[in-house]
Protein backbone atom coordinates (compact mmCIF):
# COMPACT_ATOMS: atom_id res chain seq x y z
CA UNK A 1 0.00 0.00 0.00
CA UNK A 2 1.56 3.14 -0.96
CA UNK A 3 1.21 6.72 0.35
CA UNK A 4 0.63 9.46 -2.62
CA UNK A 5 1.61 12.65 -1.17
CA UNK A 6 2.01 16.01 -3.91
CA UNK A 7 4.31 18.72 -3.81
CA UNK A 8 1.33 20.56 -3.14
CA UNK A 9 0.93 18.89 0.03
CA UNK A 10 4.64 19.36 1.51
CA UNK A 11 4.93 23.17 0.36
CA UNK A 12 1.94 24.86 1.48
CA UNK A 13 1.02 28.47 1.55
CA UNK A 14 -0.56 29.67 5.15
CA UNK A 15 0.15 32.13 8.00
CA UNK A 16 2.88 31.89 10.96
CA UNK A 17 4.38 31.27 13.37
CA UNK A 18 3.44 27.27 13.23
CA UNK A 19 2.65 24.87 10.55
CA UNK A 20 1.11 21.84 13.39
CA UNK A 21 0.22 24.54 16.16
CA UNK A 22 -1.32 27.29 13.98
CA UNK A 23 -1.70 25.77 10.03
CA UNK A 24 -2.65 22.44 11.38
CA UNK A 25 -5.90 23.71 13.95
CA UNK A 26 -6.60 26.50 11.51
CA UNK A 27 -7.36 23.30 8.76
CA UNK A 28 -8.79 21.34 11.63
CA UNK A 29 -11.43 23.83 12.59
CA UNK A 30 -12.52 24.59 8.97
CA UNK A 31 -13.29 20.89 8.53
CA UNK A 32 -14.87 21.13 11.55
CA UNK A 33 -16.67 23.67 9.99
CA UNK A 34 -17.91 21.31 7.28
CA UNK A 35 -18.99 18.47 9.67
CA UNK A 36 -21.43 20.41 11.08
CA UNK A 37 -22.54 21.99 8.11
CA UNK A 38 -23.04 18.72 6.76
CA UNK A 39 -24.84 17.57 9.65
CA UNK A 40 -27.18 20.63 9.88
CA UNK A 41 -25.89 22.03 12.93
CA UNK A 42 -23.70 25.51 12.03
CA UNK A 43 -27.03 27.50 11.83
CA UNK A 44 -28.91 26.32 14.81
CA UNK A 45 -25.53 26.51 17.29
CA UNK A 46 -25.96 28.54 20.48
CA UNK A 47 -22.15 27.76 21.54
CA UNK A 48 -18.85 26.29 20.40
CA UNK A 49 -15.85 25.15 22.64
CA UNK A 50 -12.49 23.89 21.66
CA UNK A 51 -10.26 21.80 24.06
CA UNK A 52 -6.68 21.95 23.18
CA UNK A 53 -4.46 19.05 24.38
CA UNK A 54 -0.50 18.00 24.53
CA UNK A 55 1.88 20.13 22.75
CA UNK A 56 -0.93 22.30 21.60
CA UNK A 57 -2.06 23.20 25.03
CA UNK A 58 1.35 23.75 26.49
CA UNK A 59 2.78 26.02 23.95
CA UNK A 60 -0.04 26.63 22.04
CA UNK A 61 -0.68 30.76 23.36
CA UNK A 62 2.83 31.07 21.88
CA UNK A 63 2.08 29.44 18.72
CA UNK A 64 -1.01 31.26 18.46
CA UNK A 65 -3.23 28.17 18.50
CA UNK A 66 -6.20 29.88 19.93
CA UNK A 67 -5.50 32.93 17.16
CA UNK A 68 -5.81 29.42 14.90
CA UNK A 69 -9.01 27.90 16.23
CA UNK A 70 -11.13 31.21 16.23
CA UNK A 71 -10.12 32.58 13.01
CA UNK A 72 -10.56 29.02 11.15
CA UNK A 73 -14.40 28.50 12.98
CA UNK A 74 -14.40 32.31 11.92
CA UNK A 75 -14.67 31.12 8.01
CA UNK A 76 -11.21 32.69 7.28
CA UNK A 77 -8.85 31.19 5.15
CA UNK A 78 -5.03 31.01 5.90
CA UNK A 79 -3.98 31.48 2.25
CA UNK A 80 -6.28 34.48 1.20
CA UNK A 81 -6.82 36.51 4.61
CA UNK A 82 -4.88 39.62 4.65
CA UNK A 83 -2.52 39.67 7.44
CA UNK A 84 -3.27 42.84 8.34
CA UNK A 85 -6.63 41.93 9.35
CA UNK A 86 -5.86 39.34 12.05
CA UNK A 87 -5.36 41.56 14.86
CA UNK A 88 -8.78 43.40 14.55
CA UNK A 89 -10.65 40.06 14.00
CA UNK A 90 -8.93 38.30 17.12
CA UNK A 91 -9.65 41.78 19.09
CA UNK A 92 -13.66 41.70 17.71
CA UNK A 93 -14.10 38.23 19.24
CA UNK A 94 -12.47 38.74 22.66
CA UNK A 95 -14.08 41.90 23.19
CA UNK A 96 -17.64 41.51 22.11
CA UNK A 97 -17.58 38.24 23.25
CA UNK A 98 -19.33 36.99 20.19
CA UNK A 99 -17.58 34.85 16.86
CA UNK A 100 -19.50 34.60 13.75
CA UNK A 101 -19.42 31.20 13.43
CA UNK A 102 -18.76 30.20 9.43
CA UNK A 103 -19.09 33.80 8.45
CA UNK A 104 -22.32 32.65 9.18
CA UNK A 105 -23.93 32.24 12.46
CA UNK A 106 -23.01 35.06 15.72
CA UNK A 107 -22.91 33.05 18.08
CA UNK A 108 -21.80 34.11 22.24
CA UNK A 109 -18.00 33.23 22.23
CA UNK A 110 -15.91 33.63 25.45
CA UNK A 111 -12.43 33.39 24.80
CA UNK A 112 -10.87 32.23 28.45
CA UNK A 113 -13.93 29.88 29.07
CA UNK A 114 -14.36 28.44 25.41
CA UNK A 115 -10.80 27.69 24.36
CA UNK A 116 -9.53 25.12 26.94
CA UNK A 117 -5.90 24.15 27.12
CA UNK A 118 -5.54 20.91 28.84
CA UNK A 119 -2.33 20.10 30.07
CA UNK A 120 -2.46 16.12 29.19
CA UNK A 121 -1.81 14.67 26.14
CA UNK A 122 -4.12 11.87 24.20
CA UNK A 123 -2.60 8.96 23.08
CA UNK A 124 -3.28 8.78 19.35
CA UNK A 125 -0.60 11.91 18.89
CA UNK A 126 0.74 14.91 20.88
CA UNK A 127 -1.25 17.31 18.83
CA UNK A 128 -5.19 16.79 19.61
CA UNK A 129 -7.77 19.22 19.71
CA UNK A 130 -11.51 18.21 20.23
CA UNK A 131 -14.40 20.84 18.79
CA UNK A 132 -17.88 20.33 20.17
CA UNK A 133 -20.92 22.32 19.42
CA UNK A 134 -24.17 22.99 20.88
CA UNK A 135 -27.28 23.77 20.10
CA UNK A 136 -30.91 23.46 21.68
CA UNK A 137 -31.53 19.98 20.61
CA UNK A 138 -27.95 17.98 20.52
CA UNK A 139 -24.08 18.32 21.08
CA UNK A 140 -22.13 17.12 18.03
CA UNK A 141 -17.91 16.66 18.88
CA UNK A 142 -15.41 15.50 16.92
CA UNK A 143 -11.33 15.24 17.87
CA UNK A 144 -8.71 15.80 15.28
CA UNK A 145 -4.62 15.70 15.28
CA UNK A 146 -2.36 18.03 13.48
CA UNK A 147 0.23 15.52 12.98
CA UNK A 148 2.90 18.30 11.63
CA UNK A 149 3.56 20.26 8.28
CA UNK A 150 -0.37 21.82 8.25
CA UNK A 151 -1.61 17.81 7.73
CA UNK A 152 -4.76 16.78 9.98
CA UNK A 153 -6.24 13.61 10.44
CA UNK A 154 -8.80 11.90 12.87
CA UNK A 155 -8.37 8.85 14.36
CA UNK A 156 -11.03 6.71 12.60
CA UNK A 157 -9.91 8.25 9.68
CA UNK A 158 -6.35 7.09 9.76
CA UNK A 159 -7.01 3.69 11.48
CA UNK A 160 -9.87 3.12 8.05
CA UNK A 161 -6.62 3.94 5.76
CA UNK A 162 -4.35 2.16 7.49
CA UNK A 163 -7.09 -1.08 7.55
CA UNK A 164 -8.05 -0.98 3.95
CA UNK A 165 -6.47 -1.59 0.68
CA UNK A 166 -5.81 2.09 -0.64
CA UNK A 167 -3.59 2.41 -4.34
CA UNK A 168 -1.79 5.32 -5.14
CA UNK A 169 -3.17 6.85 -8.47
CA UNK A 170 0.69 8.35 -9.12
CA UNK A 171 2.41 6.36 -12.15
CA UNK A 172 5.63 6.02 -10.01
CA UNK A 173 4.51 5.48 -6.39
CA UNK A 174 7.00 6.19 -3.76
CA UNK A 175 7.30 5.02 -0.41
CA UNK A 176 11.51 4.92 0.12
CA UNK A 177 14.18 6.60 -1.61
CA UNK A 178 15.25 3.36 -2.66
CA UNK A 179 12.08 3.14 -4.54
CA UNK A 180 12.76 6.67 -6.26
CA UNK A 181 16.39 5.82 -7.37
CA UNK A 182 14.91 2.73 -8.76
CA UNK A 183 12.54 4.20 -11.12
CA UNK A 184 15.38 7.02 -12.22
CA UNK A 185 17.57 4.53 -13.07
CA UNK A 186 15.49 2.12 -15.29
CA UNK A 187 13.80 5.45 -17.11
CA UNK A 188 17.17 6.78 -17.09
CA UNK A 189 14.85 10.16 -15.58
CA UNK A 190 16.84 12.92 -13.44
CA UNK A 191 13.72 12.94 -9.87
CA UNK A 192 12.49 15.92 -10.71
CA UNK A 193 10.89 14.75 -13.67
CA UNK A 194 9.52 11.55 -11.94
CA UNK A 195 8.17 13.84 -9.65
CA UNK A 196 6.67 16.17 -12.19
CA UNK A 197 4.63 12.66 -13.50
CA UNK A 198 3.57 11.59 -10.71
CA UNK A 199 1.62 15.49 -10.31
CA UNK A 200 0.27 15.10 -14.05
CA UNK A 201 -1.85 12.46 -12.81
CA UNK A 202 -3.91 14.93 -10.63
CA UNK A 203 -3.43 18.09 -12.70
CA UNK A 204 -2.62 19.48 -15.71
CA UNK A 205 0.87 21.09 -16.30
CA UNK A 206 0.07 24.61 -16.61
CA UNK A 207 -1.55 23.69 -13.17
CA UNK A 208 1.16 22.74 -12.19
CA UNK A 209 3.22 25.65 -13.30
CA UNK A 210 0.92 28.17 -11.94
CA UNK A 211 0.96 26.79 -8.34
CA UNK A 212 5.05 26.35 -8.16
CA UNK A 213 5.18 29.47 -9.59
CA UNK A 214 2.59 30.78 -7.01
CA UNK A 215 4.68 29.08 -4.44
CA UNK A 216 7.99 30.53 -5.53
CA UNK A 217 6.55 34.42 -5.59
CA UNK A 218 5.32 33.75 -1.97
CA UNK A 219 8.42 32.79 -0.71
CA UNK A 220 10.39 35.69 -2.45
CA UNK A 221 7.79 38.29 -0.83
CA UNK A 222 8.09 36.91 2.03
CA UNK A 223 12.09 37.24 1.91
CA UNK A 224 11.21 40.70 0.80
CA UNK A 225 9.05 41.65 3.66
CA UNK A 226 11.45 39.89 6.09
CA UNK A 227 14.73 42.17 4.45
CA UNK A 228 11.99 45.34 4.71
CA UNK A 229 10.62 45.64 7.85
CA UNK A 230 12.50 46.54 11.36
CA UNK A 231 11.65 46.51 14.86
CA UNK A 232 10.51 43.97 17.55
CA UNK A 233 8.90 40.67 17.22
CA UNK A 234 5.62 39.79 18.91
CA UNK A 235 5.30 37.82 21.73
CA UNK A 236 7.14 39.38 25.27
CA UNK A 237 10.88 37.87 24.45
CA UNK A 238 11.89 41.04 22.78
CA UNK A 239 13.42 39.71 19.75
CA UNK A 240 14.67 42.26 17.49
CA UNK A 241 14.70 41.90 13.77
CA UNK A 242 18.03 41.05 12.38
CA UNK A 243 17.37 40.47 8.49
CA UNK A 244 16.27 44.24 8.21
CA UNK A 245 20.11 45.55 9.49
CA UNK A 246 21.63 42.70 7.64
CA UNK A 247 19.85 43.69 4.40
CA UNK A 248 20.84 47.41 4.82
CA UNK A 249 24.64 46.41 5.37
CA UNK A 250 24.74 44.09 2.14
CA UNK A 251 22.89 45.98 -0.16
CA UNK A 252 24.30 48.95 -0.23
CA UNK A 253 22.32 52.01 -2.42
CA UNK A 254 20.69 49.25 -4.81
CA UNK A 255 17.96 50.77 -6.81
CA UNK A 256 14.79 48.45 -6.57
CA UNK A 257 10.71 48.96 -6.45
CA UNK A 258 9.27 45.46 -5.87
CA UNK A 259 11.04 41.73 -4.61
CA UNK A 260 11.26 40.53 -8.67
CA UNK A 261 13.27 44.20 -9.40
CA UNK A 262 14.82 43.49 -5.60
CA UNK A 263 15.95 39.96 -6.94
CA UNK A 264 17.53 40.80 -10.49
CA UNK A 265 19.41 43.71 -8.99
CA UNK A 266 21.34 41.40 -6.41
CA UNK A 267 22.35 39.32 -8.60
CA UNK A 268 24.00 41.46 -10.56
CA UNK A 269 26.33 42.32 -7.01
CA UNK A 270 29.89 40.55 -6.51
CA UNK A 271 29.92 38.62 -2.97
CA UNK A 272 32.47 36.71 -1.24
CA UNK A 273 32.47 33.89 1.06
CA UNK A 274 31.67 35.77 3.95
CA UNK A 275 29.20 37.56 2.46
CA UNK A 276 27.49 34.38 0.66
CA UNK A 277 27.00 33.42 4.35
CA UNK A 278 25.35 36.83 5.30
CA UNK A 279 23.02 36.76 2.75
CA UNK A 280 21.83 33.15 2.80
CA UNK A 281 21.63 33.76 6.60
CA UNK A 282 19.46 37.22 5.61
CA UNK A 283 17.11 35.14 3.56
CA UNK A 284 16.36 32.54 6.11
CA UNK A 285 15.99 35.34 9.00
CA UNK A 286 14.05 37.02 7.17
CA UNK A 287 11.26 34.28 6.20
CA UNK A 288 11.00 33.56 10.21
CA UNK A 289 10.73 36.63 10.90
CA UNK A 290 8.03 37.28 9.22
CA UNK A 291 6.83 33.56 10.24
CA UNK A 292 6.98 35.13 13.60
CA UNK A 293 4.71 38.19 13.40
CA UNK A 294 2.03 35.70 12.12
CA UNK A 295 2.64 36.52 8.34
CA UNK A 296 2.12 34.56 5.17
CA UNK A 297 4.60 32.13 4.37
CA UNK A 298 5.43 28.97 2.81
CA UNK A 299 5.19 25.81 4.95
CA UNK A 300 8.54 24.03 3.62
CA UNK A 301 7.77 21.50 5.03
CA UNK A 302 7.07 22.99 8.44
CA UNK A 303 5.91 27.12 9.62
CA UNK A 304 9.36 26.77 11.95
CA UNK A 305 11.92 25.59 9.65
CA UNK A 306 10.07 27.67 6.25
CA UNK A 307 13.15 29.65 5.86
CA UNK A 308 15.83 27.17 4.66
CA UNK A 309 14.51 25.86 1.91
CA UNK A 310 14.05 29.91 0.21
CA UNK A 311 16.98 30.64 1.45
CA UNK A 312 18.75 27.95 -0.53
CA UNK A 313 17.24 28.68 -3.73
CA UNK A 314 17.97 32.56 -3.14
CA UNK A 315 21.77 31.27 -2.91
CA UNK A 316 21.11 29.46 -6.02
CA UNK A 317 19.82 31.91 -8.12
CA UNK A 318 21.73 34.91 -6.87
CA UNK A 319 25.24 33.65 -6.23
CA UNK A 320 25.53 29.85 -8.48
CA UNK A 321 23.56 30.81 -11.52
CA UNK A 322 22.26 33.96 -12.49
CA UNK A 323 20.99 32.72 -15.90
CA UNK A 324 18.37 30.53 -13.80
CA UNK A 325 14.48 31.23 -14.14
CA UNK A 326 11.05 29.38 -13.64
CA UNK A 327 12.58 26.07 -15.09
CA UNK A 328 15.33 25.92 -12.14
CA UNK A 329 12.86 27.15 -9.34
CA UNK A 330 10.24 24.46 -10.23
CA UNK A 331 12.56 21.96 -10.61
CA UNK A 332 14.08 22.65 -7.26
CA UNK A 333 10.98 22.83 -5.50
CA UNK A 334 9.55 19.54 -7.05
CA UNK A 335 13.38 17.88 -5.77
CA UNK A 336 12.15 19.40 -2.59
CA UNK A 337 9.04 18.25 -2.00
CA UNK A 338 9.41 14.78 -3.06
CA UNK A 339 12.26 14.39 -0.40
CA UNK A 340 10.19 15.69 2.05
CA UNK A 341 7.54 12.80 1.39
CA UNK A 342 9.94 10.14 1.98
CA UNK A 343 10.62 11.67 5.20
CA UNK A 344 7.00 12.29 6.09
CA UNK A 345 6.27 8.59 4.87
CA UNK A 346 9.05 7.16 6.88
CA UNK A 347 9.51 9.39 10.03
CA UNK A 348 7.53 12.57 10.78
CA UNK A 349 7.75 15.93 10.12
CA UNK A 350 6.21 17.09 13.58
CA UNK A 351 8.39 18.68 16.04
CA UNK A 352 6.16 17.43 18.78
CA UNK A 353 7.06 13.79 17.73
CA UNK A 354 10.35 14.09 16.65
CA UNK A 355 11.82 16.99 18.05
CA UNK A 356 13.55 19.58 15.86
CA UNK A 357 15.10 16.81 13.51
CA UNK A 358 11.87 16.63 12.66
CA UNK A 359 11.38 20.16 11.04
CA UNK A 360 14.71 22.04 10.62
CA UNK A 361 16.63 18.92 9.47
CA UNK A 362 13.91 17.74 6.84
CA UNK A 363 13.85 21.21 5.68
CA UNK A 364 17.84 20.73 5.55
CA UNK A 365 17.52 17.38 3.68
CA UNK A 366 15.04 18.76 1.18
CA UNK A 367 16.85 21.89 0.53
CA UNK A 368 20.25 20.45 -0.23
CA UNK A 369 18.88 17.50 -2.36
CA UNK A 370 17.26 20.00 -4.47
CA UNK A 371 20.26 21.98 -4.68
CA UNK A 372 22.35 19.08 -5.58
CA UNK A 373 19.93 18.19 -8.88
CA UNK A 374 20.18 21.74 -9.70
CA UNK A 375 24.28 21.87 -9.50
CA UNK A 376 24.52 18.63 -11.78
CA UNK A 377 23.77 15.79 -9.42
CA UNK A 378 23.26 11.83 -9.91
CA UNK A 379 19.90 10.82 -8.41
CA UNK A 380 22.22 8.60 -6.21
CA UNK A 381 23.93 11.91 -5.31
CA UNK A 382 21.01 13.61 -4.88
CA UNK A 383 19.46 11.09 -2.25
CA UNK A 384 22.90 11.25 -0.76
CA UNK A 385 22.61 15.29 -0.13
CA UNK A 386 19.13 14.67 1.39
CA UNK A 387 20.92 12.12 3.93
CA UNK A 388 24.16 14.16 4.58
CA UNK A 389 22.00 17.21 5.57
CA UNK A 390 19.58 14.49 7.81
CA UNK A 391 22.36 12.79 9.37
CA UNK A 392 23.87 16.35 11.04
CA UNK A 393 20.73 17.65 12.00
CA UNK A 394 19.61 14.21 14.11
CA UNK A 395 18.79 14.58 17.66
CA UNK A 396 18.09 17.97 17.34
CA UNK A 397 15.46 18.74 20.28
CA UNK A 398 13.01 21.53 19.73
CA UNK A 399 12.88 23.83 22.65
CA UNK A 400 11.19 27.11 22.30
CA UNK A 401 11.97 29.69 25.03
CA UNK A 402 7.98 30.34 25.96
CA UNK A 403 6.62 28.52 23.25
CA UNK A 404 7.36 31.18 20.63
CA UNK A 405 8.51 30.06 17.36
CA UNK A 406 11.46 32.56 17.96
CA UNK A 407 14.63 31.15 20.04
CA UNK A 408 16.27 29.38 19.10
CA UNK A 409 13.92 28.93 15.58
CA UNK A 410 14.43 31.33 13.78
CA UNK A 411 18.51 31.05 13.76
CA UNK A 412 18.35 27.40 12.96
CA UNK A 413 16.85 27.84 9.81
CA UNK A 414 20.22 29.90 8.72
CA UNK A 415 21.94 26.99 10.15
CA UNK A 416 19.99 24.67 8.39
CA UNK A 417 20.48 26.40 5.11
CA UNK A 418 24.32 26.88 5.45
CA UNK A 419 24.38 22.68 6.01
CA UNK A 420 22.32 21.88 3.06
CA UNK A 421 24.61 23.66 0.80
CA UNK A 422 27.73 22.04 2.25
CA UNK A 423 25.42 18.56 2.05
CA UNK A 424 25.24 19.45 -1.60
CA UNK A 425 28.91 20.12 -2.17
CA UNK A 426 29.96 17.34 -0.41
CA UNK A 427 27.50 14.72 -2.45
CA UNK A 428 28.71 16.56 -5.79
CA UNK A 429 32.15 15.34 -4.79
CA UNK A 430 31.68 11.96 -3.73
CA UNK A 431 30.72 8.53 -4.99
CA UNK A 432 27.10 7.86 -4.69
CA UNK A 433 26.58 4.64 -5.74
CA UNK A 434 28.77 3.44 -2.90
CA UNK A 435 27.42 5.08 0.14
CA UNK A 436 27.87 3.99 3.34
CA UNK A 437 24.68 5.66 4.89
CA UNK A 438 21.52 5.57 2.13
CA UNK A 439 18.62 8.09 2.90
CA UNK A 440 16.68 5.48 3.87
CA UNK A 441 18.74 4.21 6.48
CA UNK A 442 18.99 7.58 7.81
CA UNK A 443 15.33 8.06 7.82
CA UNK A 444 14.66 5.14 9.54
CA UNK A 445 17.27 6.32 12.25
CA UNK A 446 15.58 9.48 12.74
CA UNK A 447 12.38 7.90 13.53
CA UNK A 448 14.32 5.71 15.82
CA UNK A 449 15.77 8.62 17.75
CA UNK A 450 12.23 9.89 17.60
CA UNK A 451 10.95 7.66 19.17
CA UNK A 452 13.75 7.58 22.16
CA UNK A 453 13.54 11.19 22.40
CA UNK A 454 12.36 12.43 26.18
CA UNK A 455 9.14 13.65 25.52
CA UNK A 456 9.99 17.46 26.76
CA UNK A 457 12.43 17.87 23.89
CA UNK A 458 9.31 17.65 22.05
CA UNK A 459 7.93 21.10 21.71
CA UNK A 460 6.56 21.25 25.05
CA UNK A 461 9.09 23.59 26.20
CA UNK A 462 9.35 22.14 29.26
CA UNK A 463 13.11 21.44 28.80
CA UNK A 464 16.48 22.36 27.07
CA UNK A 465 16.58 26.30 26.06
CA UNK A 466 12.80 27.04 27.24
CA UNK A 467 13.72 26.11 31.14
CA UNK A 468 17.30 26.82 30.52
CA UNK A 469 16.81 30.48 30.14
CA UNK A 470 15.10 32.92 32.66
CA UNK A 471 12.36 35.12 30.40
CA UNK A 472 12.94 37.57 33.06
CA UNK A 473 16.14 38.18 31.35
CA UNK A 474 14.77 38.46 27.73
């Protein structure tokens, strides 16, 4: 039984600061949203109440999971709401006391008696959140997991896949890496266009153009924004924007009017190696920063670890090849997501199961397997970038300092950017075909150490950094 999985699906487009504490119950409470539509209820409800359990209750007020929750049962969308708007709509509901239920239905809404966050966890996953609503004649509740990346599921749900006989409709289905290299080698294809195959089953490939391409202009905004706007971070840990002084320091008296103008003109600068390292470090910062302030970015694959894999491509494009265009970019993110997958398939891509490993190093693998098929790689070398990156990012705990998707987040993804270029270098340079460590042995380890991780390394931030550090110092 195989597990189809898009591009579309690991590179999502939604608001910050977290893919599985804000993306995730957003989703969860619009499909929410649909049960009870289905079942009659949205219209007649007198109340709604949300419990919040596990790593959603313990660091969900600095993940903005109750933001999440209100504006999802609100009827807004994370893609198309304007950013701008949050604020006022979370201010509406907690001081009129009322949420218009679907964009539908006003309904009484109190936010410190209707939004629960329970302290234990439930046993199918760390991320659970249960919705029940009420009206005059019945109580209808239903529990569903944000099981990392923006993905939901319910129980039943996943126990009915898991006991039934399910076919992937992709021409190639992919489970392993192993799998992937497989089918490169006997169509003698480079995985990018495997990958672009498998997504012309579900869509056509202007379709497909037009959402990478939507994708790609997403992420560069966002870098734009990030490199564009100063001061302090929401939140109470004081974090000051870096990318904004780092921006003004590298770029000099550039003439620009939009991020595609932006883009073209530094590319056309001369850099050295320190300042190749300032500006992929810029690009990264500036992505989480913006993830931070609850702004629109690209989950790749996760809200906390959306920086690396832009930040990579902007090193592509503006230092490697300045000839590059829409051809490279989709190609790179199609390398991307695929890889991704595989990891999602085989591990997890949920901090709150796996730790930071989880998010920051698949983001790492993804970025520098891409890269590598972009600089001239062997599928075999490719794979081997994804595992190089993996293997030096595992154990990595996640440990926000007061749940904020802020320290030590947002530096990692420059960290995790920097290692997924080396990854690709050092794949470019080596024999593939005889590694000692293949991806999917790596993959397999990182679920292992998963697994052995102590649970408060698990986005709970009840250990590492988050205790380690007084906030009456930040």
């Amino acid at each position: 039984m195989e597990e189809c999985i898009s591009v579309f699906d690991m590179l999502k487009i939604g608001v910050g600061p977290s893919s599985s504490h804000t993306l995730g119950p957003w989703r969860a409470a619009e499909r929410f949203l649909a049960e009870i539509r289905t079942e009659h209820l949205l219209t007649n409800a007198i109340r709604v109440k949300v419990d919040l359990y596990g790593s959603l209750s313990l660091t969900g007020k600095g993940h903005a999971t109750d933001y999440a929750v209100m504006l999802g049962l609100s009827g807004q969308d994370p893609e198309t709401i304007p950013v701008a708007a949050i604020d006022g709509i979370i201010q509406a509901i907690k001081t009129d006391k009322k949420i218009k239920l679907g964009n539908e239905n006003w309904i009484d809404f109190d936010v410190e008696n209707d939004i629960i966050f329970n302290k234990n966890f439930l046993p199918f996953h760390a991320n659970g959140l249960t919705f029940t609503i009420i009206t005059s004649e019945k109580v209808y509740s239903d529990t569903f997991y944000s099981i990392g990346g923006g993905f939901v599921v319910t129980e039943r749900r996943s126990n009915a896949k898991h006991n039934q006989e399910i076919k992937c409709s992709f021409p190639y289905p992919i489970q392993k890496a192993d799998e992937l290299l497989a089918y490169c080698n006997s169509l003698n294809k480079s995985i990018s266009e495997i990958v672009l195959e498998n997504e012309k089953s579900m869509r056509t490939e202007a379709e497909i153009h037009h959402e990478l391409m939507r994708i790609w202009h997403t992420m560069l905004e966002c870098i734009y924004i990030g490199c564009h706007s100063e001061g302090i971070l929401p939140g109470g840990l004081n974090v000051r924007r870096r990318a904004f002084d780092m921006h003004e320091g590298l770029k000099g008296t550039l003439p620009y009017s939009n991020p595609q103008e932006w883009l073209e003109t530094i590319r056309k600068t001369e850099v050295k190696f320190r300042q190749i390292l300032k500006w992929v470090s810029c690009f990264a910062l500036a992505v989480n920063e913006v993830n931070a302030a609850l702004g629109r970015v690209v989950t790749a694959p996760t809200n906390g670890s959306a920086g690396v894999i832009p930040a990579v491509l902007m090193y592509y494009l503006v230092i490697e090849n300045h000839d590059a265009g829409e051809k490279e970019i989709k190609q790179f993110l199609l390398v991307a997501g695929e890889i991704g997958s595989i990891f999602k398939k085989g591990a997890t891509i949920s901090a709150a199961m796996g730790g930071c490993q989880a998010e920051i190093g698949v983001s790492s693998a993804m970025a520098a397997a891409a890269l590598c098929e972009l600089m001239g790689g062997t599928p075999a070398q490719v794979t081997m970038a994804a595992e190089i990156a993996m293997e030096h990012h595992l154990g990595m705990t996640c440990d926000p300092i007061g749940g904020l998707v802020q320290i030590p987040c947002i530096e990692r993804n420059t960290m995790g950017a920097i290692k997924a270029i080396n990854a690709a270098e050092l794949a470019l340079e080596t024999d593939a075909l005889n590694a000692k460590v293949p991806l999917d042995k790596v993959i397999n380890t990182m679920w292992e150490t998963a697994k052995d991780m102590n649970s408060k390394y698990k986005e709970t931030s009840e250990g590492g950094l988050a205790v380690g550090v007084n906030l009456a110092d930040c």
